[in-house]
Protein backbone atom coordinates (compact mmCIF):
# COMPACT_ATOMS: atom_id res chain seq x y z
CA UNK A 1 -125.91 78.80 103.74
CA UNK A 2 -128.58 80.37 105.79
CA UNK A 3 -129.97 76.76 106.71
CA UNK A 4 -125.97 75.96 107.74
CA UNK A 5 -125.72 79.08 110.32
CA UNK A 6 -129.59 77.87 111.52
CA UNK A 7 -128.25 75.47 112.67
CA UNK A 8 -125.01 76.68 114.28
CA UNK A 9 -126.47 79.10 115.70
CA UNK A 10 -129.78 76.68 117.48
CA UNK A 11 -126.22 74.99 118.90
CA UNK A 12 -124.19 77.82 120.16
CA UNK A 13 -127.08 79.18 121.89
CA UNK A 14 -127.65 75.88 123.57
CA UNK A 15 -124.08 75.53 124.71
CA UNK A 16 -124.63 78.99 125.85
CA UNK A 17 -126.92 78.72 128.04
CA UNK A 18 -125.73 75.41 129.85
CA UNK A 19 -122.80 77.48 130.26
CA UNK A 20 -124.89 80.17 132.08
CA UNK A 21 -123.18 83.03 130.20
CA UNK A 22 -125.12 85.99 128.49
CA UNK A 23 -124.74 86.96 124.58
CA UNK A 24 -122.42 89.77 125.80
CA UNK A 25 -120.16 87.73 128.34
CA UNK A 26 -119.51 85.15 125.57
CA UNK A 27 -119.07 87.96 123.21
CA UNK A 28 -116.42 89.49 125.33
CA UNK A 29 -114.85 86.60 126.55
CA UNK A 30 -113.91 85.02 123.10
CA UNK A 31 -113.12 88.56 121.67
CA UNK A 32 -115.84 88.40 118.96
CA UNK A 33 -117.29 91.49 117.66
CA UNK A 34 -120.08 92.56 119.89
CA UNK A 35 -123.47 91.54 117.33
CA UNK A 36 -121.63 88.17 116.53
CA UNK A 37 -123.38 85.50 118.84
CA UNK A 38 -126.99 87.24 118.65
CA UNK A 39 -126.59 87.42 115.09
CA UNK A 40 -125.81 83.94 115.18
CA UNK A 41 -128.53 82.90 117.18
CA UNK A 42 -130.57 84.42 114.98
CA UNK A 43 -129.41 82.39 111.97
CA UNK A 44 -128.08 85.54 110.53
CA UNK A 45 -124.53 86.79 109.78
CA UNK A 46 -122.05 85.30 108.38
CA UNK A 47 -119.37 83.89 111.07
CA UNK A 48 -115.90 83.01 110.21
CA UNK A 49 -113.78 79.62 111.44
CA UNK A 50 -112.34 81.30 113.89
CA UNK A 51 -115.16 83.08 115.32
CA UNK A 52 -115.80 79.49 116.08
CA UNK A 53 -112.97 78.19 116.93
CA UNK A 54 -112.97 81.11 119.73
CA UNK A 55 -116.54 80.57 120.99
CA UNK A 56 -116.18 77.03 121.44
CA UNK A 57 -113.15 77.38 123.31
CA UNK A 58 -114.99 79.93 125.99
CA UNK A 59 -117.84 77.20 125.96
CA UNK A 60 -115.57 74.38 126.71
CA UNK A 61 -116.81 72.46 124.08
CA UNK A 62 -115.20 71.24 120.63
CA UNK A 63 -115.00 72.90 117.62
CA UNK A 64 -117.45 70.18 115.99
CA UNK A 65 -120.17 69.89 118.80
CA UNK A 66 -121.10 73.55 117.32
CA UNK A 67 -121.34 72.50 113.59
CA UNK A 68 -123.95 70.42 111.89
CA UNK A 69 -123.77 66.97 111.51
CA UNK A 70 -123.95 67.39 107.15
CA UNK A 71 -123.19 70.48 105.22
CA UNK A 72 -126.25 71.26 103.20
CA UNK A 73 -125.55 71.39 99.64
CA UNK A 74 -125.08 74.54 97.92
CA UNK A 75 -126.89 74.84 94.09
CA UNK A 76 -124.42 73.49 91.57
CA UNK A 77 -121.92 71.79 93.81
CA UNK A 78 -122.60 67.83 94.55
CA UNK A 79 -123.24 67.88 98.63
CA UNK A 80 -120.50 66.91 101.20
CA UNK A 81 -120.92 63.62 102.88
């Protein structure tokens, strides 16, 4: 799971800052607790779909441009393709 918010977060940040908008403006805008983008970015935390859906929509970008290209399997479960 870690890798899987990595990841997320490498592409939030990016869409970020091509947006020009601060951790805290984004924060604010999409009405996300305040720590949830820098956790994020830091490949830490733990953010829900619609903490997503929310900061994608104040980025002006889809849902999907955020999220990884694969899942990465979790131990015991066959991987998502």
């Amino acid at each position: 799971m870690a890798e899987f918010v990595t990841m997320v977060g490498e592409r939030v940040r990016a869409a970020r800052e091509a947006a020009g908008l601060s951790q805290s403006r984004l924060e604010r805008d999409a009405d996300v607790r305040p720590t949830t983008v820098s956790q994020l970015e830091r490949g830490e935390g733990d953010p829900t779909v619609y903490d997503l859906f929310r900061l994608a929509s104040v980025l002006e970008v889809e849902l999907r441009a955020l999220l990884p290209n694969r899942t990465p399997p979790t131990e015991g479960r066959p991987a998502m393709t």
